[in-house]
N, C-alpha and C. Protein backbone atom coordinates (compact mmCIF):
# COMPACT_ATOMS: atom_id res chain seq x y z
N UNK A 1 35.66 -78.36 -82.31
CA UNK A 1 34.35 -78.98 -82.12
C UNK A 1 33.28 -77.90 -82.26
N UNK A 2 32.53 -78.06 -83.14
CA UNK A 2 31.35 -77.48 -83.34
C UNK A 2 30.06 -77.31 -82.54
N UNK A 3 29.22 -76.38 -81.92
CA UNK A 3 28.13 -76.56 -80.89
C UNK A 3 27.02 -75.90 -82.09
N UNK A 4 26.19 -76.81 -81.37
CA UNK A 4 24.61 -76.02 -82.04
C UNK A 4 23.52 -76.22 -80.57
N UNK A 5 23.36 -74.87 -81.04
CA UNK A 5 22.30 -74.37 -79.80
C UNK A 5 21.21 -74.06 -80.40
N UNK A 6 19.94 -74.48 -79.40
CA UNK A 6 18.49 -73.87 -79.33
C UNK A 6 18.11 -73.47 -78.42
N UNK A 7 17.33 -72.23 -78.92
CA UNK A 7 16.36 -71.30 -77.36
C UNK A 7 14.80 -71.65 -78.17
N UNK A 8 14.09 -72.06 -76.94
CA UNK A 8 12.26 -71.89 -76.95
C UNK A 8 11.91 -71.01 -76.21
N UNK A 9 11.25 -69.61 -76.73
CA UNK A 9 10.85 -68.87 -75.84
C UNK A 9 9.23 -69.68 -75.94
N UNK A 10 8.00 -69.71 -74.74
CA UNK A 10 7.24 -70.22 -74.97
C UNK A 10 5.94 -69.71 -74.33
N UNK A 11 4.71 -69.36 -74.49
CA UNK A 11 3.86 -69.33 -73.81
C UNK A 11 2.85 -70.46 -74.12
N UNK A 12 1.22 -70.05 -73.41
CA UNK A 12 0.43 -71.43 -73.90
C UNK A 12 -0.07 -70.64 -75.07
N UNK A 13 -0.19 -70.05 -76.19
CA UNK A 13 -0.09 -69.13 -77.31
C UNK A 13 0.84 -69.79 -78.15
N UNK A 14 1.96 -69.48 -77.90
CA UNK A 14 2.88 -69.88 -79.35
C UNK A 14 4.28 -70.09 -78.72
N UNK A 15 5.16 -70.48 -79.53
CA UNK A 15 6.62 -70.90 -79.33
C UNK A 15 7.69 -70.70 -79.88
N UNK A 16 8.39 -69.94 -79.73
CA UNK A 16 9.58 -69.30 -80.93
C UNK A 16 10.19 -69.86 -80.29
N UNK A 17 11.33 -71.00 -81.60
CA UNK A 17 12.15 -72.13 -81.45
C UNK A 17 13.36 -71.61 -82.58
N UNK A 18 14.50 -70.89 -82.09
CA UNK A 18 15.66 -70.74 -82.37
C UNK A 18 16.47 -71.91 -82.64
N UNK A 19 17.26 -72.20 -83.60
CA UNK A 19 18.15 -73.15 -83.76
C UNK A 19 19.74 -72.03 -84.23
N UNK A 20 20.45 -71.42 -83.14
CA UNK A 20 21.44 -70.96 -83.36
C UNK A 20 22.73 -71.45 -83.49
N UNK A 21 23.45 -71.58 -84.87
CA UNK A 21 24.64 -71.61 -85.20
C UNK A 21 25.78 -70.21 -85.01
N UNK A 22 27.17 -70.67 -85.40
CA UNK A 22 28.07 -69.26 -84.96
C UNK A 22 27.48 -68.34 -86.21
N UNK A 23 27.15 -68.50 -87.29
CA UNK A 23 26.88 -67.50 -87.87
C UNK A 23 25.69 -67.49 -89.05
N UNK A 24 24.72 -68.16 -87.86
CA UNK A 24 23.59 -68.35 -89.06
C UNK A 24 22.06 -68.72 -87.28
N UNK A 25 21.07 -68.35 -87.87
CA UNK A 25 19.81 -68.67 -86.90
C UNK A 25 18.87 -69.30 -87.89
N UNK A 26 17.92 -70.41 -87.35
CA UNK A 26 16.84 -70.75 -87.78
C UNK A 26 15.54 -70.91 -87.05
N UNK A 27 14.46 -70.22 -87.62
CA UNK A 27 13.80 -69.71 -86.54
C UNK A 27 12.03 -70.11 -87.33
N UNK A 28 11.70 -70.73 -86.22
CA UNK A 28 10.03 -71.58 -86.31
C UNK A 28 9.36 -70.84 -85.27
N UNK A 29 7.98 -70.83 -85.70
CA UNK A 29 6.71 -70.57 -84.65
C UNK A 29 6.48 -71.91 -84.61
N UNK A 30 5.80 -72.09 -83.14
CA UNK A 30 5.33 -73.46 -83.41
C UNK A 30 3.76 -73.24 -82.37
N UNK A 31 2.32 -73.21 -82.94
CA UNK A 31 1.53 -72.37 -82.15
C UNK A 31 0.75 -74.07 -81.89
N UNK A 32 -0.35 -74.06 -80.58
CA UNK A 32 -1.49 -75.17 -80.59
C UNK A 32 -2.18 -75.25 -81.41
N UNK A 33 -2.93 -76.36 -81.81
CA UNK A 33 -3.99 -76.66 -82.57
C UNK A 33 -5.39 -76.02 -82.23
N UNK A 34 -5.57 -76.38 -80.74
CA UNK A 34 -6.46 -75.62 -80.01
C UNK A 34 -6.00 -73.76 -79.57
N UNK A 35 -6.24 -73.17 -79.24
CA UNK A 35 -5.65 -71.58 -78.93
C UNK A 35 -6.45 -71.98 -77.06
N UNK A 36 -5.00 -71.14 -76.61
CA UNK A 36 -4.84 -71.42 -75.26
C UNK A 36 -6.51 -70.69 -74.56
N UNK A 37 -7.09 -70.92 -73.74
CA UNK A 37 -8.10 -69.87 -73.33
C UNK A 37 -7.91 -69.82 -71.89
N UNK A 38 -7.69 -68.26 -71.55
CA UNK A 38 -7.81 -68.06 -69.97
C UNK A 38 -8.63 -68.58 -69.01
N UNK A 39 -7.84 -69.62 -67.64
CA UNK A 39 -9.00 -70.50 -67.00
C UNK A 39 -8.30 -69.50 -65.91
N UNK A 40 -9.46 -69.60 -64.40
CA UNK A 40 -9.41 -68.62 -63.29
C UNK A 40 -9.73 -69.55 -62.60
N UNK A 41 -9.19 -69.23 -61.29
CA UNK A 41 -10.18 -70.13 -60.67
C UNK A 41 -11.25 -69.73 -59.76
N UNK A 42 -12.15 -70.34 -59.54
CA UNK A 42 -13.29 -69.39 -59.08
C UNK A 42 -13.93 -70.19 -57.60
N UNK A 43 -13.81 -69.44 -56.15
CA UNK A 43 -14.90 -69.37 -55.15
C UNK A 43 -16.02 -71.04 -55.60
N UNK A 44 -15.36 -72.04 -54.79
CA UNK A 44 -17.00 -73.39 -55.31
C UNK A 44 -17.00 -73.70 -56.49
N UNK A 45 -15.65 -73.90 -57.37
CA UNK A 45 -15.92 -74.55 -58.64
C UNK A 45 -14.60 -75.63 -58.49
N UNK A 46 -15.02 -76.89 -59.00
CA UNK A 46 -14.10 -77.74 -58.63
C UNK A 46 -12.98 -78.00 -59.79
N UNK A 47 -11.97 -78.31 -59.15
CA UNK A 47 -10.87 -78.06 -60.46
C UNK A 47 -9.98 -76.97 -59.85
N UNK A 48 -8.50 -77.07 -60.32
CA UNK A 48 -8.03 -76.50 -60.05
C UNK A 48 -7.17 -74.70 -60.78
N UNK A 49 -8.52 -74.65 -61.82
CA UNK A 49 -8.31 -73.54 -62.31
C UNK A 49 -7.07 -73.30 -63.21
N UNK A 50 -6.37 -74.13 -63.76
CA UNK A 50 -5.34 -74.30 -64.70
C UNK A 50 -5.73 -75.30 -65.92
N UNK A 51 -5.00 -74.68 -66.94
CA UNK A 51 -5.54 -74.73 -68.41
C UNK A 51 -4.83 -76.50 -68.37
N UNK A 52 -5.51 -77.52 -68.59
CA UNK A 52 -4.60 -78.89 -69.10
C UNK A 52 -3.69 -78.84 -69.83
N UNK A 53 -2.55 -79.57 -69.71
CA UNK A 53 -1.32 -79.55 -70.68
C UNK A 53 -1.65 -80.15 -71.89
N UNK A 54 -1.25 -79.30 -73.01
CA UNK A 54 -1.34 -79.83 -74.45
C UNK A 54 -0.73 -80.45 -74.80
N UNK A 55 -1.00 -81.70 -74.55
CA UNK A 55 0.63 -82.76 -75.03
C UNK A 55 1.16 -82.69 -76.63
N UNK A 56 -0.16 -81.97 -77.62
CA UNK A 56 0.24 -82.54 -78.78
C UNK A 56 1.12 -81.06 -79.14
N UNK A 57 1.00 -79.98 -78.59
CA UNK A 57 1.69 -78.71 -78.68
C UNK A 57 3.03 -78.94 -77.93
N UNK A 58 3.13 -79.48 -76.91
CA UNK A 58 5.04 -79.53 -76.75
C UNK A 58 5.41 -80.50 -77.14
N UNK A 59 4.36 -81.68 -78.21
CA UNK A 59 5.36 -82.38 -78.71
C UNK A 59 6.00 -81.87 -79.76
N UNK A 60 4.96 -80.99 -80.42
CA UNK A 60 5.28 -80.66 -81.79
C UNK A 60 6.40 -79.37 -81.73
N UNK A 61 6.68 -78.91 -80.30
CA UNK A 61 7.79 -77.81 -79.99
C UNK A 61 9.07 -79.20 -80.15
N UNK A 62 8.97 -79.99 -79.32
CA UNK A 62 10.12 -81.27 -79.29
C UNK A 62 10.70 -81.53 -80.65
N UNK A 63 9.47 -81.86 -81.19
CA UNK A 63 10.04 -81.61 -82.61
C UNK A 63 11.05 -81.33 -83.28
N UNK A 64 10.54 -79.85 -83.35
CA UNK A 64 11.13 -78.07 -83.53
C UNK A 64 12.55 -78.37 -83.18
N UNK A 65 12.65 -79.07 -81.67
CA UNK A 65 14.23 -78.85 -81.31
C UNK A 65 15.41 -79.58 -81.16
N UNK A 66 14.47 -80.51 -82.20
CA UNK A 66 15.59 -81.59 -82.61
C UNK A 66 16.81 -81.10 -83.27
N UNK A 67 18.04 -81.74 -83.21
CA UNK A 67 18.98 -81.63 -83.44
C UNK A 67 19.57 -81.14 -83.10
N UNK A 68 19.08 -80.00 -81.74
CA UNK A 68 20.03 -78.96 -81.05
C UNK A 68 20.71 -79.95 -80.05
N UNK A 69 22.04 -79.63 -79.83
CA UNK A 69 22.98 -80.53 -78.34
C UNK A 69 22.39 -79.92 -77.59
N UNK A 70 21.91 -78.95 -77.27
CA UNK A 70 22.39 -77.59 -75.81
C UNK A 70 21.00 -77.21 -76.22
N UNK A 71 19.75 -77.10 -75.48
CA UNK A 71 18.70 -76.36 -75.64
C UNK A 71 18.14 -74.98 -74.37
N UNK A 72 18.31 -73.60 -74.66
CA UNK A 72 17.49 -73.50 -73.22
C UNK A 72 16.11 -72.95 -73.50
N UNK A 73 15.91 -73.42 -72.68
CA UNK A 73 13.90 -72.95 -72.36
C UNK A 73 13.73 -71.91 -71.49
N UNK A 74 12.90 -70.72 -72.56
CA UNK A 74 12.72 -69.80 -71.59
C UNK A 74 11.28 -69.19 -71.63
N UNK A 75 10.62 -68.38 -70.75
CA UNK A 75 9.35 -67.84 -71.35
C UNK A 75 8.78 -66.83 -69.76
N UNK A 76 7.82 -66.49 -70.00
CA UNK A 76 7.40 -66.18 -69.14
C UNK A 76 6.49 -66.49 -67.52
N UNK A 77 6.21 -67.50 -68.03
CA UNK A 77 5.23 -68.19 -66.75
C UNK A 77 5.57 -69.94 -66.73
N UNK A 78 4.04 -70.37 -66.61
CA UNK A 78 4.00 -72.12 -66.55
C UNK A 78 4.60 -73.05 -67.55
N UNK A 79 4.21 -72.58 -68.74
CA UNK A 79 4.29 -73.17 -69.83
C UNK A 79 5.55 -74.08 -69.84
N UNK A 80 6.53 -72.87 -69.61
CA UNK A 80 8.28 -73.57 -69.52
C UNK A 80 8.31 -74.61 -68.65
N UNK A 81 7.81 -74.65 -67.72
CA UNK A 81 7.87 -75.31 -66.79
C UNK A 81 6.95 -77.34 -67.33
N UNK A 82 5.90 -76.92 -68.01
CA UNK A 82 4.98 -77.65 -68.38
C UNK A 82 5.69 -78.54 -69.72
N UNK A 83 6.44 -77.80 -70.06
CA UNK A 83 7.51 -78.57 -71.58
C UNK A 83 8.53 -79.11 -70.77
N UNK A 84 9.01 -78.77 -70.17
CA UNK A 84 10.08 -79.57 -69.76
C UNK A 84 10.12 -81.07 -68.59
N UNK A 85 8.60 -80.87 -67.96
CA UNK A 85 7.74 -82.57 -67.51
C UNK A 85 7.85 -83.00 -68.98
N UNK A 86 6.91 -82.53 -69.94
CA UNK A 86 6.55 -83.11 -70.73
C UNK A 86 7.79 -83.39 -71.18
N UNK A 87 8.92 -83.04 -71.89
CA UNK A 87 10.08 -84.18 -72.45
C UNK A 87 10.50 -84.25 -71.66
N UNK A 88 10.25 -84.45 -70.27
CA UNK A 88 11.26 -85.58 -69.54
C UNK A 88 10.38 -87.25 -69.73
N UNK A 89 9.32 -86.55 -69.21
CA UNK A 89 8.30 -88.10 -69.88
C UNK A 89 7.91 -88.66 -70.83
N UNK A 90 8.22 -87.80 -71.70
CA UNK A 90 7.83 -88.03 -73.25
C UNK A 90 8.39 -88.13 -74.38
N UNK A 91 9.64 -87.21 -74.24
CA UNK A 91 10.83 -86.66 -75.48
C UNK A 91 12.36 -86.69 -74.78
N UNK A 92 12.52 -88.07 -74.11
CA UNK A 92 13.84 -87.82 -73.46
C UNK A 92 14.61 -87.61 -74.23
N UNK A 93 15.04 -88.07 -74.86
CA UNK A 93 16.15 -87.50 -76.04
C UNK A 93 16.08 -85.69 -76.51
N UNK A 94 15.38 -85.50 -76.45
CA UNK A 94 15.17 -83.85 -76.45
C UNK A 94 15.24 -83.41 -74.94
N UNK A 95 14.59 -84.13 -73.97
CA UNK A 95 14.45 -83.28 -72.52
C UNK A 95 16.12 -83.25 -72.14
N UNK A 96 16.69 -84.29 -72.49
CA UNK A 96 17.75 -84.78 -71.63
C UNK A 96 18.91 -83.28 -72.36
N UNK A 97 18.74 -82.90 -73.41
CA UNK A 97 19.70 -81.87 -73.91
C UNK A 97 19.24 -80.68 -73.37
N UNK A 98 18.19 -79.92 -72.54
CA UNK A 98 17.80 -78.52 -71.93
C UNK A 98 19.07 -79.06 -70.65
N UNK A 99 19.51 -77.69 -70.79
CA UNK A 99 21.22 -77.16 -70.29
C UNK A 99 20.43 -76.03 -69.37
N UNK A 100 18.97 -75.47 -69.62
CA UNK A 100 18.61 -74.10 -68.71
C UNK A 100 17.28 -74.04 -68.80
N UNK A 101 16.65 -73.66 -67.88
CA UNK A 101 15.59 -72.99 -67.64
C UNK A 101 15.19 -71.54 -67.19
N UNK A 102 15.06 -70.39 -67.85
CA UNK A 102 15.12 -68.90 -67.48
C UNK A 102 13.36 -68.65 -67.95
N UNK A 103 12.96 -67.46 -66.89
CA UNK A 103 12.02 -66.78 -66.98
C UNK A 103 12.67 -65.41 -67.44
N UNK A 104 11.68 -65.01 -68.24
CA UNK A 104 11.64 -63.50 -69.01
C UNK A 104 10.35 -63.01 -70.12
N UNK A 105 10.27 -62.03 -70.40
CA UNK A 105 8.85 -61.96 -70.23
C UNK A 105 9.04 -61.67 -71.70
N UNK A 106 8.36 -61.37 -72.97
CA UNK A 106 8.35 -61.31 -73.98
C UNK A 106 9.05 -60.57 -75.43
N UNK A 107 10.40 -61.58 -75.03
CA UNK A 107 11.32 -60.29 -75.81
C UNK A 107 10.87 -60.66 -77.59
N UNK A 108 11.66 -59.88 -78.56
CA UNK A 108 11.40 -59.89 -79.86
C UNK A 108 12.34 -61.09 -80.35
N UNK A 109 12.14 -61.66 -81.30
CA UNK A 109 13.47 -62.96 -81.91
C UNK A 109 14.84 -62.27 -81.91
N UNK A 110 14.97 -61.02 -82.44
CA UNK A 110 15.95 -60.56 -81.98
C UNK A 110 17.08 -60.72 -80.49
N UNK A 111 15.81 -59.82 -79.37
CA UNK A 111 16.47 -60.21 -78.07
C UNK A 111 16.80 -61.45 -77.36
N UNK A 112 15.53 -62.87 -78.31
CA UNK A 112 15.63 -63.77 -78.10
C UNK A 112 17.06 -64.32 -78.07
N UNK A 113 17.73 -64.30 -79.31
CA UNK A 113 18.94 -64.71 -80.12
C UNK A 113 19.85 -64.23 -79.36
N UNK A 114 20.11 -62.92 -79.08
CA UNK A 114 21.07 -62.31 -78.14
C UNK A 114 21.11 -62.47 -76.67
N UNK A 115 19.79 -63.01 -75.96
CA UNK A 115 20.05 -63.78 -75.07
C UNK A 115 20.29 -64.90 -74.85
N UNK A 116 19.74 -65.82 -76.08
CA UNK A 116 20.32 -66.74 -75.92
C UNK A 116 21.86 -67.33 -76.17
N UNK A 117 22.91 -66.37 -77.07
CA UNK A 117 24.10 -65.80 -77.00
C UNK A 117 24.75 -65.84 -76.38
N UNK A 118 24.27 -64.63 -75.48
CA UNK A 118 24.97 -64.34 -73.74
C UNK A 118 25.55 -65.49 -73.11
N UNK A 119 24.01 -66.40 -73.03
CA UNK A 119 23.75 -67.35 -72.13
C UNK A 119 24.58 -68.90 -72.12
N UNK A 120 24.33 -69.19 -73.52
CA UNK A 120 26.10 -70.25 -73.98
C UNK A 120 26.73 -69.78 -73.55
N UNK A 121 27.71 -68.42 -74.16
CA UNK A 121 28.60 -67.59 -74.18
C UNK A 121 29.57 -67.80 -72.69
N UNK A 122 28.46 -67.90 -72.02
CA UNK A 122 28.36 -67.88 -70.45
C UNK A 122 28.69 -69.43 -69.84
N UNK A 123 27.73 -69.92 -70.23
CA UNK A 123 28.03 -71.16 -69.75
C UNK A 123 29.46 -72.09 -70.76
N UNK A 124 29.77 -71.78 -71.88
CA UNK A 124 30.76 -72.31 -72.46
C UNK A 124 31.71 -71.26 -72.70
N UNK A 125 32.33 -70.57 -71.86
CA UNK A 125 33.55 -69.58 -72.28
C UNK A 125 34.73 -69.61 -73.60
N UNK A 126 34.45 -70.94 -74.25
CA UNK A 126 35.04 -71.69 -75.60
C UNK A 126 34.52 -71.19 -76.74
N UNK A 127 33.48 -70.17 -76.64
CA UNK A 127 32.13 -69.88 -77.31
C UNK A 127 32.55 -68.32 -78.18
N UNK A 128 33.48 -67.89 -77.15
CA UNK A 128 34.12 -67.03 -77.29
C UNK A 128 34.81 -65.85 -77.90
């Protein structure tokens, strides 16, 4: 039996969407339409100082990660967290295949691939 895996590393910036086979990778940016802009929150301003979720940017990551069985999501902060509401409410058929959620802070597609490796590797010892 054959597995196909995907890793999203993701910020609110851009999205490197791995589609790893045993001996082949396919690999997308997938960036917003809008570009993310730093919100703070500030002393008497109402709102809660967080950027709104871009629905049309993790759909278009959902997209991206079609066809993977096994997806994990990783990145550095909210974002990961913010894609994976969003296809549970939006892209079940995509949400329902994320197998992981990991924080890590901005590796290269390279380290991407090799962690995401490990990380099957790990969870399917068949992988082997």
């Amino acid at each position: 039996m054959s597995h196909y895996h995907a890793v999203v590393w993701l910020d609110h910036s851009e999205a490197h969407v791995m589609h790893i086979a045993p001996d082949d990778v396919e690999a997308s940016i997938v960036r917003p339409k809008h570009p993310h802009s730093h919100v703070h929150a500030k002393s008497g301003v109402v709102g809660s100082g967080k950027a709104a979720e871009d629905k049309q940017y993790f759909h278009a990551i959902a997209e991206a990660l079609k066809g993977a069985e096994e997806i994990l999501v990783v990145g550095p902060a909210q974002a990961k967290l913010q894609l994976i509401k969003h296809l549970h409410s939006h892209d079940p058929q995509v949400g329902n295949k994320v197998v992981g959620v990991e924080s890590i802070d901005h590796p290269t597609d390279a380290q991407l691939v090799a962690y995401a490796r490990k990380y099957f590797i790990t969870k399917d010892p068949m992988l082997a």
